[in-house]
PDB file of N, CA and C in Angstrom:
ATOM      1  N   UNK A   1     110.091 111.396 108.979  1.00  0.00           N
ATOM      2  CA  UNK A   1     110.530 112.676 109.475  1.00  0.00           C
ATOM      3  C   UNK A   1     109.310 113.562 109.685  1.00  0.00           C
ATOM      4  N   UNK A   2     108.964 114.052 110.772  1.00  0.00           N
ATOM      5  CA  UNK A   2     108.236 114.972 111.420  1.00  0.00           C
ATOM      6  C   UNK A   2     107.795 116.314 109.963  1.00  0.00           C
ATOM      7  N   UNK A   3     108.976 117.115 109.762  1.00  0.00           N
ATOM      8  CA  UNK A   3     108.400 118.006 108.932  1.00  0.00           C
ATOM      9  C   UNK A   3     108.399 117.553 107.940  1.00  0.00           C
ATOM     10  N   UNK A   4     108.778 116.650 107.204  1.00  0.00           N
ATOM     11  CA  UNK A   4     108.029 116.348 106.177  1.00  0.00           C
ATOM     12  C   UNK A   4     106.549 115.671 105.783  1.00  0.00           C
ATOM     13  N   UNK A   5     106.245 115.147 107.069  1.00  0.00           N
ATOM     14  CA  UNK A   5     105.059 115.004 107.096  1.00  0.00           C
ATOM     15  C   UNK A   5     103.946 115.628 107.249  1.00  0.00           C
ATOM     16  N   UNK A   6     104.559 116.879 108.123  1.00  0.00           N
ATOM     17  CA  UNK A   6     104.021 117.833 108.365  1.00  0.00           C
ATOM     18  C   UNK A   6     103.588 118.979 106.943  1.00  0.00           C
ATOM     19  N   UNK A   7     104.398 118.950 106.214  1.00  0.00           N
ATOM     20  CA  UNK A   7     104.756 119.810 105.301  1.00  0.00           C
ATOM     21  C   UNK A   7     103.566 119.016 103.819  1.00  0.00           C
ATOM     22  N   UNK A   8     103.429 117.247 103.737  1.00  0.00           N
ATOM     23  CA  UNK A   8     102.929 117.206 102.990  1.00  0.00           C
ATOM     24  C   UNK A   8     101.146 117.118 103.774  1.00  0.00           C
ATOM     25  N   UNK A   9     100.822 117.216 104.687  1.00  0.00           N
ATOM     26  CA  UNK A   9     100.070 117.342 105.316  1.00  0.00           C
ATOM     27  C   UNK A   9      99.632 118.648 104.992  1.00  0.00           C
ATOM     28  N   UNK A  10      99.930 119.563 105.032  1.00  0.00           N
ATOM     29  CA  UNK A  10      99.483 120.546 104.723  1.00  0.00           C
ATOM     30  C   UNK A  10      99.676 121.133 103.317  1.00  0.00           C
ATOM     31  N   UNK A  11     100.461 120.492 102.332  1.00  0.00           N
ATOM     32  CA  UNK A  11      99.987 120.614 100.514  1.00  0.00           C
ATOM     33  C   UNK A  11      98.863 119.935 100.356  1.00  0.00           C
ATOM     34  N   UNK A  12      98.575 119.106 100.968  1.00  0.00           N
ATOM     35  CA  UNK A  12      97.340 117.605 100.617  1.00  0.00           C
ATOM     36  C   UNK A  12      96.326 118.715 101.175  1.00  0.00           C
ATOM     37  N   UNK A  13      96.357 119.232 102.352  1.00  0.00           N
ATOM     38  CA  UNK A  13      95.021 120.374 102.351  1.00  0.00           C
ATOM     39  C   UNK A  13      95.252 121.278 101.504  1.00  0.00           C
ATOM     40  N   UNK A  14      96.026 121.965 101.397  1.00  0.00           N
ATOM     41  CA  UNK A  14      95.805 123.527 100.262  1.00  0.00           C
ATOM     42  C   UNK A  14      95.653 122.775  98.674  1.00  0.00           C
ATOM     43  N   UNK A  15      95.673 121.524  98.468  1.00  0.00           N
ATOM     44  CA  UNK A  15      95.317 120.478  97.129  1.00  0.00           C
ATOM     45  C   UNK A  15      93.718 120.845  97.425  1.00  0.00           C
ATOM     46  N   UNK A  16      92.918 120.207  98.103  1.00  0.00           N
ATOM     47  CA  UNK A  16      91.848 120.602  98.464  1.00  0.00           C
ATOM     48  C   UNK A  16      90.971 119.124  97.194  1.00  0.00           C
ATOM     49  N   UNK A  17      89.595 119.329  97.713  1.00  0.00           N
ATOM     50  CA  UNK A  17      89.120 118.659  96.673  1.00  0.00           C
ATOM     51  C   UNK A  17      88.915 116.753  96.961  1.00  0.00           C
ATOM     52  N   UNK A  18      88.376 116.338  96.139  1.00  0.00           N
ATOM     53  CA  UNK A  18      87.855 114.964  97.078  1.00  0.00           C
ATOM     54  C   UNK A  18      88.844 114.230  97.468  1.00  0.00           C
ATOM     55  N   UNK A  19      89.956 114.018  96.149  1.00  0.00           N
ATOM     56  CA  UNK A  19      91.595 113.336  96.752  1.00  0.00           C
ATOM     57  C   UNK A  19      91.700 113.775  97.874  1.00  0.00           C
ATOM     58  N   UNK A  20      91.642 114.655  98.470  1.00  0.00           N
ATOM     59  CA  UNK A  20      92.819 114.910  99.610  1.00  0.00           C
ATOM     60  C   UNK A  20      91.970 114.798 100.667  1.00  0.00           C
ATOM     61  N   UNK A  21      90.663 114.305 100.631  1.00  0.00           N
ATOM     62  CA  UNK A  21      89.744 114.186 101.580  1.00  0.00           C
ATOM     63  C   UNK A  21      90.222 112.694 102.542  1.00  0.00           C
ATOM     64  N   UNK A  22      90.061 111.877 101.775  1.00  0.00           N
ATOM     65  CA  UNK A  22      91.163 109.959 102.695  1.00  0.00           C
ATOM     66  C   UNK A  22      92.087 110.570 102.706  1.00  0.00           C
ATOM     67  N   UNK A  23      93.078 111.140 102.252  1.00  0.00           N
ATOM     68  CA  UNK A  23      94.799 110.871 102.527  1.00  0.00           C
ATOM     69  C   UNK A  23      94.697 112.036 104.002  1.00  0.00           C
ATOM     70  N   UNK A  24      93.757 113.124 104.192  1.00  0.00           N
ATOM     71  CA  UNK A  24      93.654 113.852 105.516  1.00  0.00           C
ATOM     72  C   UNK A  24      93.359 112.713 106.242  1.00  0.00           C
ATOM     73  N   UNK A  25      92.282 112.013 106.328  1.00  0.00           N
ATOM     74  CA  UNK A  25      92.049 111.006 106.945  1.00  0.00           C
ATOM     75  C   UNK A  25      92.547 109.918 108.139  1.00  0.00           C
ATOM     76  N   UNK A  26      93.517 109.990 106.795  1.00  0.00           N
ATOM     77  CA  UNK A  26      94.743 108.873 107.324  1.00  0.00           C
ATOM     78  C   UNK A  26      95.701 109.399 108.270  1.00  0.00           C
ATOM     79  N   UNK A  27      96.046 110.837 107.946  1.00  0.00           N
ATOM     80  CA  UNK A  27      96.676 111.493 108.671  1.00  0.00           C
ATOM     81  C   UNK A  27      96.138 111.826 110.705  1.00  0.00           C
ATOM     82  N   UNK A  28      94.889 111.744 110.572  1.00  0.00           N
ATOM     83  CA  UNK A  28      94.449 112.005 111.627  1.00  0.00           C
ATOM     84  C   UNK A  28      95.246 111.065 113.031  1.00  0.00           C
ATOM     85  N   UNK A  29      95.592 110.106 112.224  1.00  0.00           N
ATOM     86  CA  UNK A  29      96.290 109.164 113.129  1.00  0.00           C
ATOM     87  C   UNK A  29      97.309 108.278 113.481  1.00  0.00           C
ATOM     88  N   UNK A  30      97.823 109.550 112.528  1.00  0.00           N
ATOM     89  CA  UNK A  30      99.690 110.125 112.816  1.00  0.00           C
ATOM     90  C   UNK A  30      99.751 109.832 114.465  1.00  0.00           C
ATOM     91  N   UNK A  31     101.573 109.742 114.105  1.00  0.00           N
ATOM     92  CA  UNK A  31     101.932 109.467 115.859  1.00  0.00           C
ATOM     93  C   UNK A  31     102.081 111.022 116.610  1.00  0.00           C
ATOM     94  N   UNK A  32     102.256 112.033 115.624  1.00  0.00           N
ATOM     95  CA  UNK A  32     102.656 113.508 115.898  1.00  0.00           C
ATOM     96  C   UNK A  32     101.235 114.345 115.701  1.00  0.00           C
ATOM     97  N   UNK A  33     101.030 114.816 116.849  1.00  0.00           N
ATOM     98  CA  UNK A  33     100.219 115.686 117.254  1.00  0.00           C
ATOM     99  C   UNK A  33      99.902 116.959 115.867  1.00  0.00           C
ATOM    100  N   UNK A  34     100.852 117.351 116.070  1.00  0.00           N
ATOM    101  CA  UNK A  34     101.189 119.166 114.877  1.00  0.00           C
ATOM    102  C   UNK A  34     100.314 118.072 113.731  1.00  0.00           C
ATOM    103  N   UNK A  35     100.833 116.880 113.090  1.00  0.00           N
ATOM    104  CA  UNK A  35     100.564 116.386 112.096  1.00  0.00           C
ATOM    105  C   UNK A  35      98.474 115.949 111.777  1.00  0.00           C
ATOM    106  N   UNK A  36      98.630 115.447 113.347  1.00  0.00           N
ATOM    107  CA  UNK A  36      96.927 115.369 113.023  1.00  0.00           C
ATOM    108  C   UNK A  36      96.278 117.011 113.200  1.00  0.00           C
ATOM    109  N   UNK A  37      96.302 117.677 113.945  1.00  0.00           N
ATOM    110  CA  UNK A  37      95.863 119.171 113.663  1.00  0.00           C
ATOM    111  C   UNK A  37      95.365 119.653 112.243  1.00  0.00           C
ATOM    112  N   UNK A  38      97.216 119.608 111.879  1.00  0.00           N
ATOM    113  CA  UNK A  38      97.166 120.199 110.471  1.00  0.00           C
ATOM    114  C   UNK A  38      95.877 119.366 109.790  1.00  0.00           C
ATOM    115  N   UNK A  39      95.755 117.810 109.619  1.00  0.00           N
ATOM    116  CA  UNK A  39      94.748 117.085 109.352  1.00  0.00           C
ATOM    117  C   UNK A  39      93.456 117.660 109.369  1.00  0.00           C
ATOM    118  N   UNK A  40      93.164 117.740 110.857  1.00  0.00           N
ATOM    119  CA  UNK A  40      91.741 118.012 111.327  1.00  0.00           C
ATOM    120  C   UNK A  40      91.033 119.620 110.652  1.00  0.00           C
ATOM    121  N   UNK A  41      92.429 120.591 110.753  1.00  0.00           N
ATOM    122  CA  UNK A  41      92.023 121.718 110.435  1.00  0.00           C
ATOM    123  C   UNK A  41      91.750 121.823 108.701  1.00  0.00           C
ATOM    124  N   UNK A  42      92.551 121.378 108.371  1.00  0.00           N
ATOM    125  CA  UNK A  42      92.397 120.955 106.623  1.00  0.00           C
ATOM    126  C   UNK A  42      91.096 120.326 106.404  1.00  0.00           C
ATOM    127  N   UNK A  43      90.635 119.107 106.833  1.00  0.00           N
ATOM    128  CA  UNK A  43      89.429 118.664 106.932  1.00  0.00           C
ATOM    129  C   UNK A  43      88.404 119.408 107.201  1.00  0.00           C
ATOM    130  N   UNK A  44      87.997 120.293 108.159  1.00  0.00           N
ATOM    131  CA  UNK A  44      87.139 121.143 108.601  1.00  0.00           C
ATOM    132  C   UNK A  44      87.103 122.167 107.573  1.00  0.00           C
ATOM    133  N   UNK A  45      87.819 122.802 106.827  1.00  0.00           N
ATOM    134  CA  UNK A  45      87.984 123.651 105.780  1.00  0.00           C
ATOM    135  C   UNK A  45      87.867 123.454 104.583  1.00  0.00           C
ATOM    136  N   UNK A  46      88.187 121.696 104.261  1.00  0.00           N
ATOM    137  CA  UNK A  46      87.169 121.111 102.936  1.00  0.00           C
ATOM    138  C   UNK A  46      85.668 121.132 102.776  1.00  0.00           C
ATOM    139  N   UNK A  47      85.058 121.093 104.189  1.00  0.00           N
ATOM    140  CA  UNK A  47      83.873 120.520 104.612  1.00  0.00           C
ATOM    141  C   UNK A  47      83.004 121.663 104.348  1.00  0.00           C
ATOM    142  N   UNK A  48      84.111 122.954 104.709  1.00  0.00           N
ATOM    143  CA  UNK A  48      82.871 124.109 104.568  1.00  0.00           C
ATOM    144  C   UNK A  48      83.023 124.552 103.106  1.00  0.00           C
ATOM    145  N   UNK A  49      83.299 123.862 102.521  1.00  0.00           N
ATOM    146  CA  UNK A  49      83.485 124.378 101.101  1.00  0.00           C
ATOM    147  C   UNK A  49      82.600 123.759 100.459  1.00  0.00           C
TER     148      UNK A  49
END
């Protein structure tokens, strides 16, 4: 299901921290667009931390 993927996609970023660094990862290449975003933008926001 779309929002739920969506939804843990974006706890796994606000988790933050090296875990959630692969499981963004993986996400990048989701079949749903919204889902890799959320990914990419989460990623980019670990990075500057």
């Amino acid at each position: 299901n779309i929002r739920v993927r969506t939804s843990a996609t974006r706890a796994v970023g606000m988790m933050g921290g090296a875990k959630a660094f692969p499981l963004l990862l993986d996400k990048l290449e989701d079949s749903q667009e919204v889902v890799r975003t959320y990914a990419a933008g989460n990623i980019i926001r670990l990075m500057k931390q």
